[in-house]
Protein backbone atom coordinates (compact mmCIF):
# COMPACT_ATOMS: atom_id res chain seq x y z
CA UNK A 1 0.00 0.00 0.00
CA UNK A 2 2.71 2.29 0.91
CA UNK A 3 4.91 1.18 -2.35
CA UNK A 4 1.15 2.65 -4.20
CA UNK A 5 0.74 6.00 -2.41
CA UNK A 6 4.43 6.63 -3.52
CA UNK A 7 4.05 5.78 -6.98
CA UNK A 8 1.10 7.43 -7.27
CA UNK A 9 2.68 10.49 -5.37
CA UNK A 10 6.08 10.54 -8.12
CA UNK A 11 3.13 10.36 -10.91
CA UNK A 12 1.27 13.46 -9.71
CA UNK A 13 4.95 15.25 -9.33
CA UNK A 14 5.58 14.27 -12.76
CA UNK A 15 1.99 14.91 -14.52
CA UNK A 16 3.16 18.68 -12.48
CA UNK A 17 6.26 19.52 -13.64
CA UNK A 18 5.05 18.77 -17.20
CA UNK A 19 2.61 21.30 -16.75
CA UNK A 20 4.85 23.74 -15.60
CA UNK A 21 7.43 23.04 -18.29
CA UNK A 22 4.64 22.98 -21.26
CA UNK A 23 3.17 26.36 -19.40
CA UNK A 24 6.55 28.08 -19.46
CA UNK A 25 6.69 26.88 -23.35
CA UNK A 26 3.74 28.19 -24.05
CA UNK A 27 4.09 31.67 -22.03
CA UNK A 28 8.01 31.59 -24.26
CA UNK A 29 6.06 30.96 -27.70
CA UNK A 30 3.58 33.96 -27.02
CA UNK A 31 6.10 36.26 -26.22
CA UNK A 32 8.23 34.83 -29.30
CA UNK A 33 4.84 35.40 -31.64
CA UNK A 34 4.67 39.09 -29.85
CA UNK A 35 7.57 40.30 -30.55
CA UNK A 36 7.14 38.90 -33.91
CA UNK A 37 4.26 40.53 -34.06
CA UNK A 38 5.54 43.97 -33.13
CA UNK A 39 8.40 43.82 -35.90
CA UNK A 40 5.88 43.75 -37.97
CA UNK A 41 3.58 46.49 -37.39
CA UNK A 42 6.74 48.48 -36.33
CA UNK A 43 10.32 47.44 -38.01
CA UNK A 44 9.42 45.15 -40.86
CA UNK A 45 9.49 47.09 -44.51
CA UNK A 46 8.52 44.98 -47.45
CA UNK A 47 9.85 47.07 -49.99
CA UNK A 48 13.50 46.62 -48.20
CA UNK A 49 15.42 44.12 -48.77
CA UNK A 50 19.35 43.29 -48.58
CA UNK A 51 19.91 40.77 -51.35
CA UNK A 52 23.27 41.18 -53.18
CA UNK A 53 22.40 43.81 -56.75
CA UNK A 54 22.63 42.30 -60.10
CA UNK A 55 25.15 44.62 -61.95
CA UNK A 56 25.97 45.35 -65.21
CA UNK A 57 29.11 46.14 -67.46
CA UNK A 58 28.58 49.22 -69.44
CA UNK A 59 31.64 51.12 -71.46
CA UNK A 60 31.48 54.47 -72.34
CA UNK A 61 33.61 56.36 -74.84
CA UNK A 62 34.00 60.04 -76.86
CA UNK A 63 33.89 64.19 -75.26
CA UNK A 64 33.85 62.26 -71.38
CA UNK A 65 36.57 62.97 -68.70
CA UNK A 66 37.15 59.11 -68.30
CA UNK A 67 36.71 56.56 -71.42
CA UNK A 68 36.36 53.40 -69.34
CA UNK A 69 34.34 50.23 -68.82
CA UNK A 70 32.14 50.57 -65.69
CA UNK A 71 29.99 48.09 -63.61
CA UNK A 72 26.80 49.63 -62.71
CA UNK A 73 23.16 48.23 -61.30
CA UNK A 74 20.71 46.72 -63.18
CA UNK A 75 18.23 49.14 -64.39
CA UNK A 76 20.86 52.01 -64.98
CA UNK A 77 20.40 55.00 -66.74
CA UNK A 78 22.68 57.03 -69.20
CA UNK A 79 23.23 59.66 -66.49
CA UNK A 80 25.02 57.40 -64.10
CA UNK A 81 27.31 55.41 -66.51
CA UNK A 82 28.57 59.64 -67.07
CA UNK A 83 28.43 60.33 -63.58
CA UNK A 84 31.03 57.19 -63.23
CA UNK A 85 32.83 58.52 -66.11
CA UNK A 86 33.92 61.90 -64.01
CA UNK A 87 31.48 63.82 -66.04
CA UNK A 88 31.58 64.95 -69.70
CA UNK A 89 34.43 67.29 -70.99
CA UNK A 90 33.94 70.88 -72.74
CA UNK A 91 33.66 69.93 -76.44
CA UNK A 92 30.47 67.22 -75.36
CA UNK A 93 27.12 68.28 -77.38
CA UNK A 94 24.87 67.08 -74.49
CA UNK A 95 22.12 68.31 -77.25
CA UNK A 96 22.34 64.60 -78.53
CA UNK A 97 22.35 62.76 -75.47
CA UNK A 98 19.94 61.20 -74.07
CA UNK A 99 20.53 61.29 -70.36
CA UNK A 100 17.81 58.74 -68.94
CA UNK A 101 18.42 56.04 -71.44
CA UNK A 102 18.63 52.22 -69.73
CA UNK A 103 22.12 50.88 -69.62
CA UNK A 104 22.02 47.61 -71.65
CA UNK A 105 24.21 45.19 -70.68
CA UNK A 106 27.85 44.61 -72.52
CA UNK A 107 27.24 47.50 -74.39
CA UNK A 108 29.22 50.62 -75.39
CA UNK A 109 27.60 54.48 -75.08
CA UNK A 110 29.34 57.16 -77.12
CA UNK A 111 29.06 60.86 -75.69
CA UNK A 112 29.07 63.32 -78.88
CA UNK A 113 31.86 65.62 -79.55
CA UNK A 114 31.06 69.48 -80.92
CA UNK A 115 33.01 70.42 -84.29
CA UNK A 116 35.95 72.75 -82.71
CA UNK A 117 34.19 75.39 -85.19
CA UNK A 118 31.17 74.89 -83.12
CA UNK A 119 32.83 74.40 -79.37
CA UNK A 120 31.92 77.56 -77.02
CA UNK A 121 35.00 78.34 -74.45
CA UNK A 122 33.36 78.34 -71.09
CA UNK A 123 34.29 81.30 -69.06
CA UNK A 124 36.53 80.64 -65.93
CA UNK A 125 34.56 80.18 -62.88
CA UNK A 126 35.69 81.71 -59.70
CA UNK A 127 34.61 80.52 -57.05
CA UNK A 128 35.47 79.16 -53.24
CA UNK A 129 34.04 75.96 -52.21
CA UNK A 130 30.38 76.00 -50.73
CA UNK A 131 30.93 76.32 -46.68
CA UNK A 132 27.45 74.69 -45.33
CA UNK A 133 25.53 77.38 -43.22
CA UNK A 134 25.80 76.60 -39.18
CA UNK A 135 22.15 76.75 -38.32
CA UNK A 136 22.04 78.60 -34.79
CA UNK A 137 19.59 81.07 -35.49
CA UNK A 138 16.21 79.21 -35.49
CA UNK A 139 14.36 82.69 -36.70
CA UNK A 140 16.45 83.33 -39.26
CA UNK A 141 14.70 84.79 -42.62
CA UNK A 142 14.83 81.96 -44.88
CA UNK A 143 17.08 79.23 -45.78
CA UNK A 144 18.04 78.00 -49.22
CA UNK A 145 18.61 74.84 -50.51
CA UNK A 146 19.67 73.85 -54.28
CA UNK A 147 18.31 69.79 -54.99
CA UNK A 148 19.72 68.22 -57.59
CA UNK A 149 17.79 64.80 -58.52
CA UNK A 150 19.64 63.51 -61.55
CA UNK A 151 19.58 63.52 -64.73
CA UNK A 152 16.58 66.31 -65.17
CA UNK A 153 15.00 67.39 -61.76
CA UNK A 154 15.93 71.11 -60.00
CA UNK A 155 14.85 72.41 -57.39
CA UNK A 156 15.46 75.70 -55.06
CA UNK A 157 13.61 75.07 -52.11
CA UNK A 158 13.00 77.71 -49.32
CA UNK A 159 12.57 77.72 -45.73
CA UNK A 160 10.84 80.45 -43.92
CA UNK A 161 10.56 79.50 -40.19
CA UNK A 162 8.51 82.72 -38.63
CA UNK A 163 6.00 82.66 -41.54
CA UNK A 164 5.53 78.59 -41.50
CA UNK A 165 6.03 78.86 -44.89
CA UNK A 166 8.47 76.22 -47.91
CA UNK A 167 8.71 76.97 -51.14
CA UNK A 168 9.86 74.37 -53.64
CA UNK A 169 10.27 76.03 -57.40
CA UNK A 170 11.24 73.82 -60.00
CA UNK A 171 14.06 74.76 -62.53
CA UNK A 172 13.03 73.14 -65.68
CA UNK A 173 16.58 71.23 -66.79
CA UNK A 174 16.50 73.19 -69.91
CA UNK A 175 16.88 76.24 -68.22
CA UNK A 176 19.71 78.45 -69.46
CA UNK A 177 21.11 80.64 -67.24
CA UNK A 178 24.07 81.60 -69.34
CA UNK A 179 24.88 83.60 -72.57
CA UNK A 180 26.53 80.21 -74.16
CA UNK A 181 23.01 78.62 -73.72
CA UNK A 182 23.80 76.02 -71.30
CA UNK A 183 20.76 74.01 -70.27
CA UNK A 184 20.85 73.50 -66.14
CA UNK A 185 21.41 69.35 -66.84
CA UNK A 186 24.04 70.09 -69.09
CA UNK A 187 25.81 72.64 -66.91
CA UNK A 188 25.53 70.28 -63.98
CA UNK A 189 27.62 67.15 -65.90
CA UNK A 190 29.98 69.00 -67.66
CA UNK A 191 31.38 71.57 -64.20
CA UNK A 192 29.98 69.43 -61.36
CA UNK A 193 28.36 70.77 -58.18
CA UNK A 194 29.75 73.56 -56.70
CA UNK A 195 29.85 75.48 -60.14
CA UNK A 196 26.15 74.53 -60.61
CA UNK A 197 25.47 76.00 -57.22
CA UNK A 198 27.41 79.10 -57.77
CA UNK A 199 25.52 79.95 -61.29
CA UNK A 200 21.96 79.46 -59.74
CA UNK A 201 23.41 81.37 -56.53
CA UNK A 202 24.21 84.29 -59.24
CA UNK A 203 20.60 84.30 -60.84
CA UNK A 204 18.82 84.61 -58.13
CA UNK A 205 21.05 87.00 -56.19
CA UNK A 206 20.80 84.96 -52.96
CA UNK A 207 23.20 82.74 -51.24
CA UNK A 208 22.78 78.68 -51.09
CA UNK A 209 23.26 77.41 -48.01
CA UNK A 210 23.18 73.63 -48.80
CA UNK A 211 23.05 71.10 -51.49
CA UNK A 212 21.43 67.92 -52.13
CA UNK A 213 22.11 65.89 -54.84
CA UNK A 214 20.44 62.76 -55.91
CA UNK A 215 21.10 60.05 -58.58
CA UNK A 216 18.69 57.57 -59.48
CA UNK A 217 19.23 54.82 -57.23
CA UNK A 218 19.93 56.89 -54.28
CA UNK A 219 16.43 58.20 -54.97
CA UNK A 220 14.98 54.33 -55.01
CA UNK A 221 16.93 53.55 -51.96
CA UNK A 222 15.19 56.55 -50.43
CA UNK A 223 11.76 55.86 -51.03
CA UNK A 224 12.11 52.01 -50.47
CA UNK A 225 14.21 52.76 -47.17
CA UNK A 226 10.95 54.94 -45.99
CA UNK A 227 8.27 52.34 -47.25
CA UNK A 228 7.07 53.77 -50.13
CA UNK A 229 5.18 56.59 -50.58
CA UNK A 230 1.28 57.01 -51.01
CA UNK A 231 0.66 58.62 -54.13
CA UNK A 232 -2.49 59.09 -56.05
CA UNK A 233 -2.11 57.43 -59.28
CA UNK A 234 -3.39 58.79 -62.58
CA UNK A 235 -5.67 56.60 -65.54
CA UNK A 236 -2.30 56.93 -67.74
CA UNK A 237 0.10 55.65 -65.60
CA UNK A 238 -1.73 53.43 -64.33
CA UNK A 239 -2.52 51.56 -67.50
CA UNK A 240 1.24 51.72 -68.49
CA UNK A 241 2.34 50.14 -65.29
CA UNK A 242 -0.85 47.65 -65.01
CA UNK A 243 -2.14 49.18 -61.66
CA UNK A 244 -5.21 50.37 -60.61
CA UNK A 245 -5.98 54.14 -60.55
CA UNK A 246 -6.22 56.13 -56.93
CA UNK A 247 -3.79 56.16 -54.16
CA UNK A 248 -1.38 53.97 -54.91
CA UNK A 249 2.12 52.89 -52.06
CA UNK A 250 4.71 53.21 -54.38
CA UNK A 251 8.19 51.59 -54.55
CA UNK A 252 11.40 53.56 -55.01
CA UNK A 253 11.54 52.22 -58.62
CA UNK A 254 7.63 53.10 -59.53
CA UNK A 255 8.22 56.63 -57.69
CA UNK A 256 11.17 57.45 -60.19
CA UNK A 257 9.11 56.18 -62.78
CA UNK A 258 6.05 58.27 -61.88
CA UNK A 259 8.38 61.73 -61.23
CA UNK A 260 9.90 61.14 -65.24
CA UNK A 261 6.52 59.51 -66.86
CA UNK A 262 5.31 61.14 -70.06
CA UNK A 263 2.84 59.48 -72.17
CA UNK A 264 3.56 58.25 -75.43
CA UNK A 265 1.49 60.23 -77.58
CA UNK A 266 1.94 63.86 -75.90
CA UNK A 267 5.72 63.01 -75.88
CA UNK A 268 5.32 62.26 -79.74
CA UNK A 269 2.66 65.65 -80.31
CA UNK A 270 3.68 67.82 -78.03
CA UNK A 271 7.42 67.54 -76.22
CA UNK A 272 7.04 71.13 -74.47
CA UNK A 273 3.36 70.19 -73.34
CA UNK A 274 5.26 66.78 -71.76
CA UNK A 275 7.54 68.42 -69.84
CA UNK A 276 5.08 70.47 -67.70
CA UNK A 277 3.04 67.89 -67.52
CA UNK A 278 5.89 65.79 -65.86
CA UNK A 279 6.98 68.79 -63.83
CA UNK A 280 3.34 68.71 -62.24
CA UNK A 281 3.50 65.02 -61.74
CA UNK A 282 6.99 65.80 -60.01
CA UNK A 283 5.30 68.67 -57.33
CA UNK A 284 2.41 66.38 -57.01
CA UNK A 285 4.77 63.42 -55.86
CA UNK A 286 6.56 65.95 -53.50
CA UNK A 287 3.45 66.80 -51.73
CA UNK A 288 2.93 63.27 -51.23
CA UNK A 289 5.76 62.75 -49.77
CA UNK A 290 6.00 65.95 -47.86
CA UNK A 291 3.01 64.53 -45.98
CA UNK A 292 3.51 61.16 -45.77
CA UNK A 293 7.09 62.78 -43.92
CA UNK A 294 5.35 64.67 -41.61
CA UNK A 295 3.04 61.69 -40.56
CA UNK A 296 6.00 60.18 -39.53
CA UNK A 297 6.89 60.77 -35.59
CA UNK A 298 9.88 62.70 -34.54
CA UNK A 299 12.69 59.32 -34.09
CA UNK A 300 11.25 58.15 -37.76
CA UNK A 301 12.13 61.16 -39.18
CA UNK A 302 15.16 61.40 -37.64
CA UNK A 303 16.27 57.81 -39.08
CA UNK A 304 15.23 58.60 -42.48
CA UNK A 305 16.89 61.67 -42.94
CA UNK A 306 20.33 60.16 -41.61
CA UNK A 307 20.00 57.16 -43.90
CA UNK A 308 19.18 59.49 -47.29
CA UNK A 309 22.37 61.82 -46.35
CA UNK A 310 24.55 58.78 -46.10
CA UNK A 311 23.38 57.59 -49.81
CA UNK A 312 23.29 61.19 -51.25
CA UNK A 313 25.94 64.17 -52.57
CA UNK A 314 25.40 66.93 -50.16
CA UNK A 315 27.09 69.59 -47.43
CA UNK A 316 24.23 69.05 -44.77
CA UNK A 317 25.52 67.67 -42.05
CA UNK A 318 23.75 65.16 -39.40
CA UNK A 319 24.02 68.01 -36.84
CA UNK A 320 22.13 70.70 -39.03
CA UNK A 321 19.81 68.29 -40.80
CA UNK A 322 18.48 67.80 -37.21
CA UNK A 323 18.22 71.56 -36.87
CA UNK A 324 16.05 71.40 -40.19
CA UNK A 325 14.03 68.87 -38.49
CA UNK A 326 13.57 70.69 -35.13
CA UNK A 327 13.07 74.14 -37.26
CA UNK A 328 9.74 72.30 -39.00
CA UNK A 329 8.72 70.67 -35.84
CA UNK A 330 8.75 74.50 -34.17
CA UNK A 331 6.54 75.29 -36.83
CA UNK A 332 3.22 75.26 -35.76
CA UNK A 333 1.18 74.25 -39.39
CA UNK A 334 3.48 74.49 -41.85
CA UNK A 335 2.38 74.92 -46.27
CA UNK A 336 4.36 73.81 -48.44
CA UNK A 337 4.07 76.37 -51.62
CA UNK A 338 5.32 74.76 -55.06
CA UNK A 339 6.20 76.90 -57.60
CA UNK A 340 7.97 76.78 -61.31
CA UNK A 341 10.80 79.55 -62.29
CA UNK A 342 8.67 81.67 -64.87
CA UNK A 343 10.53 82.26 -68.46
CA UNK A 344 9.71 81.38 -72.14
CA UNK A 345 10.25 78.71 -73.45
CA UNK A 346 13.01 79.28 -77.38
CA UNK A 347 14.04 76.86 -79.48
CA UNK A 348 17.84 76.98 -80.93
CA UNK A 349 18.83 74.46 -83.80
CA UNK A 350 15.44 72.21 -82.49
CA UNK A 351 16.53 72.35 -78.93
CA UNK A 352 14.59 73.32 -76.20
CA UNK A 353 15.78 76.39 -73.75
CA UNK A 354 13.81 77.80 -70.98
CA UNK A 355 14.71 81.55 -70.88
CA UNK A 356 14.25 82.46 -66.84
CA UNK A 357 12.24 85.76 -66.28
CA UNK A 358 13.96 86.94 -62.96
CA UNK A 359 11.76 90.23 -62.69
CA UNK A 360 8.46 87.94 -62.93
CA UNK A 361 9.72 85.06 -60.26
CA UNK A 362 10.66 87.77 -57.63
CA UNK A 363 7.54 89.85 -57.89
CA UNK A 364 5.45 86.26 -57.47
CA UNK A 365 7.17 85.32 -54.73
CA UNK A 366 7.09 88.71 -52.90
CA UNK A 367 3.39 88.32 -53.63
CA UNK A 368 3.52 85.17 -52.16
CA UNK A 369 5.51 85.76 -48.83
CA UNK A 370 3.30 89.15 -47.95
CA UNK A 371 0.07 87.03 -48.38
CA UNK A 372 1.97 84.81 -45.57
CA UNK A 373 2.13 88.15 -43.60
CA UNK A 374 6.03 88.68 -44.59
């Protein structure tokens, strides 16, 4: 009897510390699903992903600073295979190139050469290099920033803290803001940044305190580093890209795509027509984003900004990036104002210029600041 109440005893001990053991496991696999559960609705981004990029060989050769073979990422344009090759030199007719053009694999690209009859000596630049602005006054009157997003968007974009007011106006890439009728794009990869920066300083009679340039896949990093952004998606690019129209999360890849998309038929009719028409798809995706930014909370924004400065050309430091960020949090309901550099459009030997009308752009905005009470 007493050999059976001891058995029976070990049994229930047993049948217990199973229990306990399978309770622990099960207490273990909820807090494994939870914190599962958490990376998802908090960490996890679909549109990121590490896997090693498929590259290409692509050689490039004629008026470019360095006639090489490059390797490149899949789904590179003509712009970045120049960008590799240190630019173009003074005698390239960027007239004939076509600077978004896919990189095909194996393949050699040929950059134009003027006739030395036709070649145009560029003056000689002088100028110091850009020293970024400390940002220690947060009411300071405005700060300027020059964005280059390569090959054809410009932007000047303007901060006004005490009026909650940015402006964003576009520079068309055709502009010409010099006598030897140098479109902006052209300018850009033939003297690099700083120059760039200097002539658009000199138009507009103001300083730039930073720059921001972008190349294409620093752009898709960008948008695929914060997600995607929510953009509303029009009947034509929808149907070109097999989506359906509305608001639409876009990848880094379908954002670029959307900010350059021109229809085939108004790029056939009407080239001029195209180009606005892109330009407003450009301000449009900037709003987006502009939102979808300031939906973010303040550590989020934080992150994003350092990861785009680490993939992008630029004299913004962490430090006064974070003033930026503090500057727009200060402001209490901040508009964003998007505007395009007026001018008129001329066409020399069939090529577009866009002839800037200074007078007209600062009585607009003038118009524009004293309607914000400045």
């Amino acid at each position: 009897m007493h050999d059976h109440r001891m058995k029976k005893s070990k049994y229930y001990q047993d049948v217990k510390a199973r229990r306990k053991r399978l309770n622990a496991l099960i207490i273990f696999l909820i807090l494994l699903f939870g914190a599962f559960l958490v990376y998802l609705l908090f960490f996890y981004n679909p549109l990121e992903y590490k896997k090693e990029k498929l590259m290409i060989s692509a050689g490039i050769c004629g008026c470019v600073n360095q006639r090489a073979v490059y390797h490149l990422p899949v789904n590179s344009i003509l712009a970045d295979l120049i960008r590799e090759a240190k630019g173009v030199n003074r005698r390239a007719d960027m007239t004939r190139v076509n600077l978004a053009k896919p990189l095909m694999n194996d393949s050699v690209y040929h950059v134009p050469c003027k006739s030395k009859a036709a070649s145009v000596s560029m003056p000689k630049m002088s100028y110091q290099p850009l020293q970024p602005k400390t940002i220690q006054n947060k009411k300071a009157d405005h700060i300027n920033i020059f964005y280059g997003g390569l090959p054809h968007t410009f932007m000047l974009l303007q901060i006004y803290p005490e009026l909650d007011l940015i402006t964003v106006t576009h520079l068309p890439f055709y502009t010409s803001f010099s006598m030897e009728k140098q479109r902006l794009a052209d300018f850009f990869f033939l003297m690099g940044v700083d120059p760039t920066v200097y002539m658009v300083q000199n138009f507009f009679r103001e300083k730039i305190d930073f720059y921001f340039v972008q190349h294409r896949q620093s752009f898709i990093d960008m948008v695929d580093y914060m997600g995607g952004i929510p953009v509303y998606v029009d009947t034509l690019f929808a149907k070109e890209y097999k989506m359906m129209e509305g608001v639409r999360r876009l990848s880094g890849f379908h954002s670029w795509e959307f900010i350059r998309f021109i229809d085939k038929e108004t790029r056939k009719t009407n080239l001029l027509l195209g180009s606005h028409l892109r330009m407003d798809r450009q301000k449009l995706f900037m709003m987006s984003m502009y939102k979808f930014f300031r939906s973010m909370n303040i550590a989020a924004q934080a992150n994003n900004v350092r990861h785009v400065l680490s993939i992008s050309q630029t004299n913004l430091s962490v430090e006064n990036a974070s003033s930026l960020i503090e500057m727009g949090i200060k402001m209490k309901n901040p508009k964003l104002e998007l505007l395009t550099l007026p001018g008129n459009p001329i066409y020399v030997n069939n090529v577009l210029y866009w002839e800037p009308r200074l007078d007209t752009y600062i009585r607009k905005r003038s118009e524009l600041i004293q309607s914000y009470g400045g």
